[in-house]
N, C-alpha and C. Protein backbone atom coordinates (compact mmCIF):
# COMPACT_ATOMS: atom_id res chain seq x y z
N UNK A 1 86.64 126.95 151.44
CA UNK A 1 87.68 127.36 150.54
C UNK A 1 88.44 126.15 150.01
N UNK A 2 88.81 124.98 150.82
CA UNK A 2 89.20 123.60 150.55
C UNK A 2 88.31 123.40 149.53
N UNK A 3 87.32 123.25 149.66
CA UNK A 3 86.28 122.53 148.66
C UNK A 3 86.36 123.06 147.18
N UNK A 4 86.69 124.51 146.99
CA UNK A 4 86.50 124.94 145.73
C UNK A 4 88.18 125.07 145.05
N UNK A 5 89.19 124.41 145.97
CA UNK A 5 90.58 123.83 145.38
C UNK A 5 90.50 122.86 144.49
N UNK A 6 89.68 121.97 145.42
CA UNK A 6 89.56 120.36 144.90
C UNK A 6 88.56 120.22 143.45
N UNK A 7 87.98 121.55 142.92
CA UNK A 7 87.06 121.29 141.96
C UNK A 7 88.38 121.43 141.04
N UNK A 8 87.81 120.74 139.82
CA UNK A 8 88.47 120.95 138.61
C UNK A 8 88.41 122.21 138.13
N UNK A 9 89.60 123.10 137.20
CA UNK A 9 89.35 123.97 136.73
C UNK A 9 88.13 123.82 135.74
N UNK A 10 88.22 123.23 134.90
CA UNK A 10 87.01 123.46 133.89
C UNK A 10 85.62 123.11 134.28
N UNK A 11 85.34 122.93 135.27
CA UNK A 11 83.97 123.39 135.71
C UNK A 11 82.73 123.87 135.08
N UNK A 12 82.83 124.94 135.00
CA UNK A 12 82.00 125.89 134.43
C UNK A 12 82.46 125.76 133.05
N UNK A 13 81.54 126.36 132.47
CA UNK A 13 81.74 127.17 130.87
C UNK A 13 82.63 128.01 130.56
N UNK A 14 83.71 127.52 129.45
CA UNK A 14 84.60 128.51 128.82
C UNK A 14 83.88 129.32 127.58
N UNK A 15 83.39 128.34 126.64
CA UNK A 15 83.03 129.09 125.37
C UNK A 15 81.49 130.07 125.93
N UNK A 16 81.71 131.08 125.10
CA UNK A 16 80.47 132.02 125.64
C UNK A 16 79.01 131.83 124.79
N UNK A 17 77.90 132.15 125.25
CA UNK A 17 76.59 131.99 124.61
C UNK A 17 76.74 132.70 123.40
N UNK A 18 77.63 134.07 123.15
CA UNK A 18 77.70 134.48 122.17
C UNK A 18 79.08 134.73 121.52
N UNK A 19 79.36 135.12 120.41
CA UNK A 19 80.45 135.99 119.89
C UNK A 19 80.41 136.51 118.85
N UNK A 20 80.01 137.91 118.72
CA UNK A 20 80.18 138.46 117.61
C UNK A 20 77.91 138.32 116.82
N UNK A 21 77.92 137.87 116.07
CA UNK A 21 76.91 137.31 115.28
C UNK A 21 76.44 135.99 115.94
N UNK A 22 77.38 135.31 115.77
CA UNK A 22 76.89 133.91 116.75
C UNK A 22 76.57 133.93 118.00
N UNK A 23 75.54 132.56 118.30
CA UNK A 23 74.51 132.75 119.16
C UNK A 23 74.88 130.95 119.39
N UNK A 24 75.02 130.64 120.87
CA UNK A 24 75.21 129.15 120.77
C UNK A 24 73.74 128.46 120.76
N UNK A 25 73.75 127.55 120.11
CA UNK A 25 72.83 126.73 119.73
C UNK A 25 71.96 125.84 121.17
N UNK A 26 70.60 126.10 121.08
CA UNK A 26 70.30 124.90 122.28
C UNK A 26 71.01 123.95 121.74
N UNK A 27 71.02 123.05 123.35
CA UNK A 27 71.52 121.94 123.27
C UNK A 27 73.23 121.42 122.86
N UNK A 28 73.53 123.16 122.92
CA UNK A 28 75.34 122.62 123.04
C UNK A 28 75.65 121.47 124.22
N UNK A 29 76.78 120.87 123.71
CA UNK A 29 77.19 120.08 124.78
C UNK A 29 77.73 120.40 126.41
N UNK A 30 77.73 120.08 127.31
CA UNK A 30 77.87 120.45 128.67
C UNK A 30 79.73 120.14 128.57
N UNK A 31 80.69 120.58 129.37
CA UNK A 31 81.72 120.36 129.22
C UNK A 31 82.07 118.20 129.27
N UNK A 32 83.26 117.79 128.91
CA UNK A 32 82.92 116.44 129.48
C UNK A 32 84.68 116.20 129.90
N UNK A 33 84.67 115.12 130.32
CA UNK A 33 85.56 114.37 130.87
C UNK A 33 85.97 113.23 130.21
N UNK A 34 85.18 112.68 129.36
CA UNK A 34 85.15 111.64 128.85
C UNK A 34 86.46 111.48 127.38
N UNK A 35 86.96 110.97 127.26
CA UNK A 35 88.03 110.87 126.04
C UNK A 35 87.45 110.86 124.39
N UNK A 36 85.79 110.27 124.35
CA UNK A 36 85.17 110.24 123.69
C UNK A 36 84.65 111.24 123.13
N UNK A 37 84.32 111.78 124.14
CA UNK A 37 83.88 114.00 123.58
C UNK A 37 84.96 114.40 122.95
N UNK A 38 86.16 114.14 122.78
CA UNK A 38 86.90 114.90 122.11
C UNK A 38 86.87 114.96 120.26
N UNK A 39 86.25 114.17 119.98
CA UNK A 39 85.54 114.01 118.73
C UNK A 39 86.74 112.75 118.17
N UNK A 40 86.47 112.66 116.24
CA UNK A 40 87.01 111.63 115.93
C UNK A 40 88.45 111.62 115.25
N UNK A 41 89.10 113.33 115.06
CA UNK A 41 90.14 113.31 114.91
C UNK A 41 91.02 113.12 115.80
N UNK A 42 91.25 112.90 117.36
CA UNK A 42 91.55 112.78 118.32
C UNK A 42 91.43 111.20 119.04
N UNK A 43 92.08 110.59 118.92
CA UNK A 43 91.92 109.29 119.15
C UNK A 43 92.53 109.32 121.27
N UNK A 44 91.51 108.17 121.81
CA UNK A 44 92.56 108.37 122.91
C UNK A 44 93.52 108.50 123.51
N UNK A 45 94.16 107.40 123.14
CA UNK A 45 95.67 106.95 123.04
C UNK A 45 96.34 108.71 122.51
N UNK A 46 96.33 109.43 121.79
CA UNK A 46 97.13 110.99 121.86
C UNK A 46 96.29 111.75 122.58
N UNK A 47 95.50 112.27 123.01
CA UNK A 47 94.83 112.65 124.30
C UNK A 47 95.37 112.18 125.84
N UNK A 48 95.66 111.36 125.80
CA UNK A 48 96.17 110.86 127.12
C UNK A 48 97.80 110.66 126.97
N UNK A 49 98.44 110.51 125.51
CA UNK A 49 100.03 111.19 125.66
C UNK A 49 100.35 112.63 126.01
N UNK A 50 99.28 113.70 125.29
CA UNK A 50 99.56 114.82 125.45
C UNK A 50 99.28 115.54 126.72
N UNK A 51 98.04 114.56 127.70
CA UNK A 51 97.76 115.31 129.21
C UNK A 51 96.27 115.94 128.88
N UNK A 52 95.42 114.79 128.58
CA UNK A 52 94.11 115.93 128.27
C UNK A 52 93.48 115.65 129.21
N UNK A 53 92.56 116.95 129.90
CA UNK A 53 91.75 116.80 131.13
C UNK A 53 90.22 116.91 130.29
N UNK A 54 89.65 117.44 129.93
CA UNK A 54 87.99 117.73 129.28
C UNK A 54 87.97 118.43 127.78
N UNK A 55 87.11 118.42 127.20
CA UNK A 55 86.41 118.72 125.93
C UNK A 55 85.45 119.45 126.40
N UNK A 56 85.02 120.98 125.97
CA UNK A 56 84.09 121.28 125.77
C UNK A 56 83.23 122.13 124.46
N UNK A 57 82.76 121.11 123.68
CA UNK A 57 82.15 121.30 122.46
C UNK A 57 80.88 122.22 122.49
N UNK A 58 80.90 123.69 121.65
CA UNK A 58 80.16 124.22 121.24
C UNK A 58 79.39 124.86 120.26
N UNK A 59 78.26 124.10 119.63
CA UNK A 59 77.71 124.95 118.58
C UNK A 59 77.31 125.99 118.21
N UNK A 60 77.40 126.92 117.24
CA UNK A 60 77.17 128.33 117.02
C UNK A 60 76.42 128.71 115.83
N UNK A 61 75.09 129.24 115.68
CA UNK A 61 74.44 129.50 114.55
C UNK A 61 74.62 131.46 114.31
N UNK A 62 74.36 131.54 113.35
CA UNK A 62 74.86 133.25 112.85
C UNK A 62 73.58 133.50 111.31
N UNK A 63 73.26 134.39 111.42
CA UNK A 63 72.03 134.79 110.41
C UNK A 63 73.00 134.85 109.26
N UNK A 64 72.27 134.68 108.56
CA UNK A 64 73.75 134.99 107.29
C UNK A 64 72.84 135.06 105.28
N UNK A 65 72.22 135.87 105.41
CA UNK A 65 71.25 136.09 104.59
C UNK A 65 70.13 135.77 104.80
N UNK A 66 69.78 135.19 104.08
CA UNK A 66 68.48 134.10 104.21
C UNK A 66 69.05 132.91 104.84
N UNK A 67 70.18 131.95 104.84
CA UNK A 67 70.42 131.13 105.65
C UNK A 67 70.71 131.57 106.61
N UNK A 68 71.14 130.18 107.93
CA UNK A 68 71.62 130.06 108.85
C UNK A 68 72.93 129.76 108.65
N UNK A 69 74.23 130.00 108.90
CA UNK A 69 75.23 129.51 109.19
C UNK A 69 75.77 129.07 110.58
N UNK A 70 76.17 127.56 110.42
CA UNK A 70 76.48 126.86 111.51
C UNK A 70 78.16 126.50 111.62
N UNK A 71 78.63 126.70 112.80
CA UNK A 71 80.34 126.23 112.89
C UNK A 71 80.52 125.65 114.36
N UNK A 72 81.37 124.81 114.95
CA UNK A 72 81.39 124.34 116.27
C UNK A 72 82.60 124.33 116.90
N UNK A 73 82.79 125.02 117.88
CA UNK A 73 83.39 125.39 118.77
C UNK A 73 84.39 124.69 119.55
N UNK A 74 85.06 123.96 119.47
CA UNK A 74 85.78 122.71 120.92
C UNK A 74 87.25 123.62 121.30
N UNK A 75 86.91 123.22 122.75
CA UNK A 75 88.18 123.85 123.69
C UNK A 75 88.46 122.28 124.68
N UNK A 76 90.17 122.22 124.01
CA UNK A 76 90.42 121.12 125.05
C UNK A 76 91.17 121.66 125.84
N UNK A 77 90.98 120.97 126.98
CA UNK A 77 91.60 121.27 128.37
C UNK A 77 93.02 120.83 128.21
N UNK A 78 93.99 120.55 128.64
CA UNK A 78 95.09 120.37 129.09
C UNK A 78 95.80 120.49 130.33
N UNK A 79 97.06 119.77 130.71
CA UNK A 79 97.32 119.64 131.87
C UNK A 79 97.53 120.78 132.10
N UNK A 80 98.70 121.27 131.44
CA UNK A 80 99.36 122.44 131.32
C UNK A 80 99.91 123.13 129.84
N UNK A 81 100.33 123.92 129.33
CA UNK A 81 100.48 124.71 128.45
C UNK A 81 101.20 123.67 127.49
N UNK A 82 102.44 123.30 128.39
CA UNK A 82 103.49 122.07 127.38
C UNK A 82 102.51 121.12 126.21
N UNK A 83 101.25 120.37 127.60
CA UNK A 83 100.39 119.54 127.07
C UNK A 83 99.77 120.16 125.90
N UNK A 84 99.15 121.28 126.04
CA UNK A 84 98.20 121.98 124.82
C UNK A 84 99.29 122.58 123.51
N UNK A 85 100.19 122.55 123.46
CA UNK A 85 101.82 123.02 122.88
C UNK A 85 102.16 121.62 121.94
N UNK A 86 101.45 120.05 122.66
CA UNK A 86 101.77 119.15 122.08
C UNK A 86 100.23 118.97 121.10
N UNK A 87 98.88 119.05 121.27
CA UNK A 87 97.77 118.82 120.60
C UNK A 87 97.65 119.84 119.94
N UNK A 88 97.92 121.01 119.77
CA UNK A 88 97.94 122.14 119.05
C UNK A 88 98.82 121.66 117.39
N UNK A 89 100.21 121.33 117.84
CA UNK A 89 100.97 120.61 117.08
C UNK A 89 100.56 119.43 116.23
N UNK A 90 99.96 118.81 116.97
CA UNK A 90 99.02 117.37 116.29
C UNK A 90 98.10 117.63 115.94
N UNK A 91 97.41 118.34 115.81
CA UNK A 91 96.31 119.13 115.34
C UNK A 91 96.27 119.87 114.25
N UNK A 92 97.19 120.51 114.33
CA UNK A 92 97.30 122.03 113.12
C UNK A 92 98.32 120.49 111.44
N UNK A 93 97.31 120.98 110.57
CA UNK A 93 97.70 120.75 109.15
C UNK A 93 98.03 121.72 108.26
N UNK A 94 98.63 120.62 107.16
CA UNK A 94 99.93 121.73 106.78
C UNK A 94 99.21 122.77 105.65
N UNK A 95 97.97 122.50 105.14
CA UNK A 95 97.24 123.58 104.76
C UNK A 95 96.48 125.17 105.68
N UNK A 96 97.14 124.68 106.79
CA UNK A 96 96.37 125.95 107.88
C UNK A 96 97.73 126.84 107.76
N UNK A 97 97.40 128.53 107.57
CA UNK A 97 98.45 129.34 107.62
C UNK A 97 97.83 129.57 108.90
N UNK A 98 99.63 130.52 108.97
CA UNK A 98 99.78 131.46 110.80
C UNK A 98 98.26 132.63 110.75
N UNK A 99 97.81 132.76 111.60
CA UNK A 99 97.27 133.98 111.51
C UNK A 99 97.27 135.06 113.24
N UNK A 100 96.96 136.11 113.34
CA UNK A 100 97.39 136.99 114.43
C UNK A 100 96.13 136.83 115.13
N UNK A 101 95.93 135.64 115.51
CA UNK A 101 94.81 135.52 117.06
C UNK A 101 95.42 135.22 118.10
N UNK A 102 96.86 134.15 118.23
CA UNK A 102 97.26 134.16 119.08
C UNK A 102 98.81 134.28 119.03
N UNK A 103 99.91 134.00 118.69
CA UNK A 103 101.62 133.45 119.27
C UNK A 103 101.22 132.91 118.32
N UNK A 104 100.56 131.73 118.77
CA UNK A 104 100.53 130.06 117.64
C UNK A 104 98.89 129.92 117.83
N UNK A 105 98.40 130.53 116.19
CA UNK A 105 97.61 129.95 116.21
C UNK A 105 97.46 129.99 114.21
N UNK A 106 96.29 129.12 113.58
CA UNK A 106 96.55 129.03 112.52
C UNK A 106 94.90 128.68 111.86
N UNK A 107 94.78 128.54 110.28
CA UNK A 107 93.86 129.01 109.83
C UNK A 107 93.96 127.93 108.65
N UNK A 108 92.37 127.62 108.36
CA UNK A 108 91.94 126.82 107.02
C UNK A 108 90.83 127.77 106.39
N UNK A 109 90.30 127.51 105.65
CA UNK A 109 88.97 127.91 105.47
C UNK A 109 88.02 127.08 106.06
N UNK A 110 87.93 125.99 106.25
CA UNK A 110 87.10 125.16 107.26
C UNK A 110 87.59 125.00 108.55
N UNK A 111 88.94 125.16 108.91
CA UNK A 111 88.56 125.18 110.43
C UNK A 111 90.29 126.11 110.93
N UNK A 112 89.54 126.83 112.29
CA UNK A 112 90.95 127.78 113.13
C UNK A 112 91.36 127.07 114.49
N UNK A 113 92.98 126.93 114.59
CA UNK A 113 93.40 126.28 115.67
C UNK A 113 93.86 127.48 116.96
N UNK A 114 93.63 127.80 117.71
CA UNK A 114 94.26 128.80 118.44
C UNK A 114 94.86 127.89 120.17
N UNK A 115 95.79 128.40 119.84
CA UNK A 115 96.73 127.58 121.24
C UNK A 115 96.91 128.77 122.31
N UNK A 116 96.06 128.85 123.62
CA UNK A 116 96.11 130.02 124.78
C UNK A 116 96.60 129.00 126.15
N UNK A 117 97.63 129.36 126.16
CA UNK A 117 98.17 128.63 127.72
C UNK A 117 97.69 127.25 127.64
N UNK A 118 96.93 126.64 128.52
CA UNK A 118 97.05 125.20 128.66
C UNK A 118 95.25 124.94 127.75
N UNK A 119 95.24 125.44 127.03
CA UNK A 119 93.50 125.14 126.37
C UNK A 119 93.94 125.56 125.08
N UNK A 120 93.17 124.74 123.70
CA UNK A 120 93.37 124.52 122.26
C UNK A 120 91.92 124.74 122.22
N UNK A 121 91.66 126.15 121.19
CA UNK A 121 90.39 126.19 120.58
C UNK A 121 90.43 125.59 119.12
N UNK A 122 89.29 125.24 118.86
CA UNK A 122 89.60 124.69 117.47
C UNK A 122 87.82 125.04 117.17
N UNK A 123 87.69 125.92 115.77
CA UNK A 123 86.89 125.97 115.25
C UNK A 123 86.51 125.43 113.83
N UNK A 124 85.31 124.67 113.44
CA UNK A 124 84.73 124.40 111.82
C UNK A 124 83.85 124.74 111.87
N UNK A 125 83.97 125.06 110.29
CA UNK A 125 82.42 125.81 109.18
C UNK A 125 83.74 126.10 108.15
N UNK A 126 82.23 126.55 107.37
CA UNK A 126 82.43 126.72 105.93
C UNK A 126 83.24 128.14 105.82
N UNK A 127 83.98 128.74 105.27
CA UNK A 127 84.72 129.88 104.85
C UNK A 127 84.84 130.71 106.06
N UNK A 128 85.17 130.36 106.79
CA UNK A 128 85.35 130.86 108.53
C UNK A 128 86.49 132.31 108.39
N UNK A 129 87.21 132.48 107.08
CA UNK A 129 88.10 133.81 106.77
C UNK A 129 86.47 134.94 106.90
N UNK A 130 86.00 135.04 106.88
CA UNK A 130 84.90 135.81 106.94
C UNK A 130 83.79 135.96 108.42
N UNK A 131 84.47 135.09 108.90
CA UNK A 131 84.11 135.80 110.68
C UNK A 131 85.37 136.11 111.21
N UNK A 132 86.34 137.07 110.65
CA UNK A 132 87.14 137.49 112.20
C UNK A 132 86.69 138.26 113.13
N UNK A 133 85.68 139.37 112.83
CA UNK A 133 85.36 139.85 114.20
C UNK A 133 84.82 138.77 115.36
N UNK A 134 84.09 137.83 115.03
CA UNK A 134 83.04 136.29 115.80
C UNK A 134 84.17 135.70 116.32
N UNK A 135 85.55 135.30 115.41
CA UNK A 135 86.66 134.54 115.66
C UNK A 135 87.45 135.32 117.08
N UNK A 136 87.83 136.61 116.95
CA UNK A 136 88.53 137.58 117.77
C UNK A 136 87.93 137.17 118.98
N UNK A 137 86.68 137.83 118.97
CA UNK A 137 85.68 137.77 120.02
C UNK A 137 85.64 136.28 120.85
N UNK A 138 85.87 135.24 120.07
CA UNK A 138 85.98 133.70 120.46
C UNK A 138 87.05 133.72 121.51
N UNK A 139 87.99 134.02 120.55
CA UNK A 139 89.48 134.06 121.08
C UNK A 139 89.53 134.47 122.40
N UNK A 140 89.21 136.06 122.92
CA UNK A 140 89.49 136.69 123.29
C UNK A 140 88.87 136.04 124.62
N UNK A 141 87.49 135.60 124.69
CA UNK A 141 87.38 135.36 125.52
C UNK A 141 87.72 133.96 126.63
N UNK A 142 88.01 133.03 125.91
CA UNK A 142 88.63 131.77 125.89
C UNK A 142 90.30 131.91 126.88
N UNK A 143 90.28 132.74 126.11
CA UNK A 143 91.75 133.37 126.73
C UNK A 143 91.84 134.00 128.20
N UNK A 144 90.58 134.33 128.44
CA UNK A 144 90.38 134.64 129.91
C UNK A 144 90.24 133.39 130.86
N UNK A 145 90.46 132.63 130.45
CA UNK A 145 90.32 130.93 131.28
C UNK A 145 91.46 130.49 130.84
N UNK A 146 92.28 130.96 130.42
CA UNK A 146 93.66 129.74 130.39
C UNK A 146 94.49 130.27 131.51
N UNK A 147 94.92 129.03 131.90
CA UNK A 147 96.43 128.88 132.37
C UNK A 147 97.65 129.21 131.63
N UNK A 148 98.05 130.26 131.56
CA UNK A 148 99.56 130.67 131.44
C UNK A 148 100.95 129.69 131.53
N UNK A 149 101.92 129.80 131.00
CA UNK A 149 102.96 129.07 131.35
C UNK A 149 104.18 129.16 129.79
N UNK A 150 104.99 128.56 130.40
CA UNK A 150 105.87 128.47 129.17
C UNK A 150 105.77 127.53 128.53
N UNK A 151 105.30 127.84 126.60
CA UNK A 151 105.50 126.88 125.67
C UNK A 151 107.11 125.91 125.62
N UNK A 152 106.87 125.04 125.24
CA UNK A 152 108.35 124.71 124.43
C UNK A 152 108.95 125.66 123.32
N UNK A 153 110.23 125.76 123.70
CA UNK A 153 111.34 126.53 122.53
C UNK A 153 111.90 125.79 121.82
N UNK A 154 111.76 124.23 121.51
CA UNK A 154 112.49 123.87 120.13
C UNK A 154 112.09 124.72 119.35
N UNK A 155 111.17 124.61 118.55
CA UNK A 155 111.32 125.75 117.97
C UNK A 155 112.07 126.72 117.02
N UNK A 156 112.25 127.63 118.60
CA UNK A 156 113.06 128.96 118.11
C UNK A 156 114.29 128.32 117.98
N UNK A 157 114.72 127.21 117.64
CA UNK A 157 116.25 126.98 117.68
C UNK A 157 116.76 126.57 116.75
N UNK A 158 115.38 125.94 115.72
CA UNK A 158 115.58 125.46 114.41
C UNK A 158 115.98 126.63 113.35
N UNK A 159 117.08 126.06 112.31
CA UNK A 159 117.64 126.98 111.89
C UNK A 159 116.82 127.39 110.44
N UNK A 160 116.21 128.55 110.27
CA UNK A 160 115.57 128.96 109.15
C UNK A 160 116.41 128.66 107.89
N UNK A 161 117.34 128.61 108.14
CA UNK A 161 117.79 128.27 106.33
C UNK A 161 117.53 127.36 105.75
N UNK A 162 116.84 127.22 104.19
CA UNK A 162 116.53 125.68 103.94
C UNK A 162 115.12 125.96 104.34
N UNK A 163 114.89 126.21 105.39
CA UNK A 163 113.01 125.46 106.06
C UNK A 163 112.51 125.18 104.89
N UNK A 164 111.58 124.17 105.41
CA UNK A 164 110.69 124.13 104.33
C UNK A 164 108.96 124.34 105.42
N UNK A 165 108.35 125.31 105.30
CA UNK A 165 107.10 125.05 106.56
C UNK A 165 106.05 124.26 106.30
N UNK A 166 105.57 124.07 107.38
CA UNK A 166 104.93 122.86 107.75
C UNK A 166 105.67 121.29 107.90
């Protein structure tokens, strides 16, 4: 029982073989540890301010007429919720609107940010408004592996008058 304390949570596989239409691709990536898996919008140096523990990158193909449509999957780990509360933030651009997958999560046509307790999904492809059932289904299950906790409330304290968002 000691022994399976001392493992890291992310261990195993968060993102699922499937969701929805999509089907993960051989040869998705195995989860990593490395600062480098986190791809190239993510530089180390903010990965290691915000508390990042692993990357796990997954590809997803979906029939889609006669083509294939392809989009890829990454869930970063975090220490804790605060941590994923701060890369979620650094992450999300000011062309992504709110949308109802999570509290805080948000939307491009090329790529969806969803912030669940201490793990940041982040999906790209092309016109991705056209998988929400695949997206839900993403969500939903991703969400069964997070850690819980309280976001930051700045926030709610900022005064709406004036705002300007983003």
């Amino acid at each position: 029982v000691l022994l399976l304390a001392a493992l890291p949570a992310f261990a195993g596989k968060i993102l699922p073989q499937s969701a929805g239409r999509w089907t993960a691709t051989a040869g998705s990536p195995l989860p990593d540890t490395t600062p480098s898996s986190a791809g190239p919008a993510v530089s180390q140096a903010i990965l290691n301010e915000y508390g990042w523990v692993s990357t796990e990158p997954t590809n997803y193909a979906s029939p889609d007429g006669s083509n294939t449509t392809s989009i890829q999957a990454t869930v970063f780990q975090m220490k804790d919720p605060t941590a994923s509360y701060g890369l979620y933030s650094y992450l999300r651009t000011p062309e992504m609107a709110r949308t109802e997958f999570a509290d805080h999560s948000s939307m491009s046509p090329e790529r969806v940010l969803v912030l669940l307790g201490n793990l940041v999904l982040e999906v790209r492809g092309s016109d991705l408004a056209r998988f929400q059932p695949e997206l839900k289904s993403l969500v939903s299950t991703v969400k069964t592996h997070a850690q819980d906790g309280p976001f930051p409330t700045l926030w709610q304290h900022l005064p709406a008058t004036d705002m300007i968002e983003h």
